[in-house]
C-alpha atoms as a PDB file:
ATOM      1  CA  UNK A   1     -26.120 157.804 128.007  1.00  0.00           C
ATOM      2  CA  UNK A   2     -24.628 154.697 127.348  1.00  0.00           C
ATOM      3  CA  UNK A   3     -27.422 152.667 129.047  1.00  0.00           C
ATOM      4  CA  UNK A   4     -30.282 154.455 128.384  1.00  0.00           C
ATOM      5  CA  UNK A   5     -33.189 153.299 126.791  1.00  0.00           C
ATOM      6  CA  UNK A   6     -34.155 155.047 123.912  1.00  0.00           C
ATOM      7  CA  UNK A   7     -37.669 154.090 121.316  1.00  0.00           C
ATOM      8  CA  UNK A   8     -38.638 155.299 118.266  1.00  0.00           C
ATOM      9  CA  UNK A   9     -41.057 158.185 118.065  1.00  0.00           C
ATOM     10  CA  UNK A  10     -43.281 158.773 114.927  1.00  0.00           C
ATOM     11  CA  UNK A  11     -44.634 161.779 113.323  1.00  0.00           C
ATOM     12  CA  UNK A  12     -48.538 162.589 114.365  1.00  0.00           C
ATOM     13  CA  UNK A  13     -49.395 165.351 112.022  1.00  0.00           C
ATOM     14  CA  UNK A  14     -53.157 165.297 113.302  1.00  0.00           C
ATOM     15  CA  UNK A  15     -52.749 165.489 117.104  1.00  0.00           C
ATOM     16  CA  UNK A  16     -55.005 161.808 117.607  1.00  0.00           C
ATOM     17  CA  UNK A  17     -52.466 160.019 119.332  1.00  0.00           C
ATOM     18  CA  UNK A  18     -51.403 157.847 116.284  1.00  0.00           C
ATOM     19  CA  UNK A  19     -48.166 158.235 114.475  1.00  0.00           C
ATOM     20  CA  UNK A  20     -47.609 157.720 110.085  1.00  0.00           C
ATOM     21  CA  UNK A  21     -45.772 154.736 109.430  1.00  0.00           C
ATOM     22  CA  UNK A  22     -44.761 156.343 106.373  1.00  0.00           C
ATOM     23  CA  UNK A  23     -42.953 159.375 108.008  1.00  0.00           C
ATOM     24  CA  UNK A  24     -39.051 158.620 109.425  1.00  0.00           C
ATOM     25  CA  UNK A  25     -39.001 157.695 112.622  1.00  0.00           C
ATOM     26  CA  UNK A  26     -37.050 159.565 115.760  1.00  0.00           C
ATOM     27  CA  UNK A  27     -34.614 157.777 118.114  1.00  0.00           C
ATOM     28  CA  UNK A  28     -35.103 159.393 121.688  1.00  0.00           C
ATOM     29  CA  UNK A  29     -34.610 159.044 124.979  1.00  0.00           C
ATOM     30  CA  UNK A  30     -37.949 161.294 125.945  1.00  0.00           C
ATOM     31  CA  UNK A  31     -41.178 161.627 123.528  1.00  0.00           C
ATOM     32  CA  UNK A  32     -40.213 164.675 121.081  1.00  0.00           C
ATOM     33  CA  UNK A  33     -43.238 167.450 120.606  1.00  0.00           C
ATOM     34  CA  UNK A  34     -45.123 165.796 117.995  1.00  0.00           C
ATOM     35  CA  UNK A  35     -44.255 162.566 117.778  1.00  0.00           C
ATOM     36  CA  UNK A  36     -45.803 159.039 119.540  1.00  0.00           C
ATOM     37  CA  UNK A  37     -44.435 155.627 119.898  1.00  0.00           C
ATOM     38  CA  UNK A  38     -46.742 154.264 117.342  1.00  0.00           C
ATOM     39  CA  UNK A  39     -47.151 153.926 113.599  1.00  0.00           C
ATOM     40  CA  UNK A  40     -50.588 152.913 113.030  1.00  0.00           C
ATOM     41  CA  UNK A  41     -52.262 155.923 111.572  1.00  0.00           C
ATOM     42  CA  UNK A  42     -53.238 155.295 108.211  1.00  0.00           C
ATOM     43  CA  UNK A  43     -54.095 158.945 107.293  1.00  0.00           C
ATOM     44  CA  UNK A  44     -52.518 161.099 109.473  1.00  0.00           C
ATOM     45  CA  UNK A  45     -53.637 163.964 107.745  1.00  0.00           C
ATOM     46  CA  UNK A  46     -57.121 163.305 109.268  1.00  0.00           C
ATOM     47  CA  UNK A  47     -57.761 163.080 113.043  1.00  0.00           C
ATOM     48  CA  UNK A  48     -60.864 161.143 112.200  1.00  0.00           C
ATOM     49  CA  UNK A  49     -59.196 158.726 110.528  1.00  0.00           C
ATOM     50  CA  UNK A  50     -57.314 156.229 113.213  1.00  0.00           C
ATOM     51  CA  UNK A  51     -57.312 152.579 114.708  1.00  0.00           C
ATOM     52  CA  UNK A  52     -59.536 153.539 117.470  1.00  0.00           C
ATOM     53  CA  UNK A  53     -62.568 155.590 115.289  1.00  0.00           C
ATOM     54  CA  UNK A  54     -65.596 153.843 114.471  1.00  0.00           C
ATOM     55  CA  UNK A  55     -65.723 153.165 110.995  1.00  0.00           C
ATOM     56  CA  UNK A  56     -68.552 154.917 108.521  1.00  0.00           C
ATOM     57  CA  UNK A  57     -70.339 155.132 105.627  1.00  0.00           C
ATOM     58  CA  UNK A  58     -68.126 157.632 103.673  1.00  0.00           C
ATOM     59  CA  UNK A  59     -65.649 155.825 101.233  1.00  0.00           C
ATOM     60  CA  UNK A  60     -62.662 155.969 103.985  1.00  0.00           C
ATOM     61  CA  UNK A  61     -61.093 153.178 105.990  1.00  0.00           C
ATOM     62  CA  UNK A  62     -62.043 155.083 108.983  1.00  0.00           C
ATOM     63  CA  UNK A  63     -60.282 152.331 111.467  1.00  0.00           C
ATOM     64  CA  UNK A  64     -57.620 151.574 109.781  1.00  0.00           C
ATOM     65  CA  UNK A  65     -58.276 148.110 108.865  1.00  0.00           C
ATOM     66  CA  UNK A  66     -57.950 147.782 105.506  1.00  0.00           C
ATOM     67  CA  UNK A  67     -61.476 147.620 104.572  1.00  0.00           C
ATOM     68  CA  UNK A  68     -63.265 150.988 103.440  1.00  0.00           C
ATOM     69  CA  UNK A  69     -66.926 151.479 104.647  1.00  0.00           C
ATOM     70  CA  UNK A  70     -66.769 147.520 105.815  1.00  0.00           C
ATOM     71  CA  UNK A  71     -69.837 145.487 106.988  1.00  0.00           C
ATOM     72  CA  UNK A  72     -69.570 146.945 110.656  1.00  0.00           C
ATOM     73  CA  UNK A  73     -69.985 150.710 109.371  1.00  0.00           C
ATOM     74  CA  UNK A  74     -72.053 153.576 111.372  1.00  0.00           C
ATOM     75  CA  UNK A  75     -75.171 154.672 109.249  1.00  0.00           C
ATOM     76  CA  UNK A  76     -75.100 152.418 106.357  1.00  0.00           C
ATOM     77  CA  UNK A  77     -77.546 152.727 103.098  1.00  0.00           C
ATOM     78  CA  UNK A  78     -80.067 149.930 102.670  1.00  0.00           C
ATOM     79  CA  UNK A  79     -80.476 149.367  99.223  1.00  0.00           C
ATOM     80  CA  UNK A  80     -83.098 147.743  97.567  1.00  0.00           C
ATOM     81  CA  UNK A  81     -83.445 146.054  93.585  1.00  0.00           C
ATOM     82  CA  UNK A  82     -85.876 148.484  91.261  1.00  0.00           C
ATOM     83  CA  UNK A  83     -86.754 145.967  88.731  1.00  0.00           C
END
């Protein structure tokens, strides 16, 4: 196997196809069970919670951008001064 090309392959605890940057990475030559080629879950204990789901209202960072319940969030409160 001297020429083979081999990748790293991360954990993805909650099946959606994005791996924990947190979690050790594999060396393989074929994708393990479990595992993807990416680390860019931020919660991989929720499947809900990826780079590809629409953020919400809820007090997550449902898209893994670093911004929890940002400006572009699904179903936000309007709020309105009660003087």
């Amino acid at each position: 196997d001297e020429d083979v090309t081999t990748r790293d392959w991360y954990a993805d605890v909650d099946r959606d196809g994005y791996g924990n940057p947190n979690a050790s990475a594999v060396n393989a030559c074929a994708q393990p069970t479990g595992r993807v080629a990416n680390n860019e879950d931020c919660d991989d204990s929720r499947s809900s919670v990826n780079p590809a789901a629409d953020e919400r209202c809820n007090g997550l960072d449902d898209n893994c951008d670093g911004d929890v319940d940002g400006d572009d969030a699904i179903n936000p409160t309007t709020w309105f001064e009660d003087a």
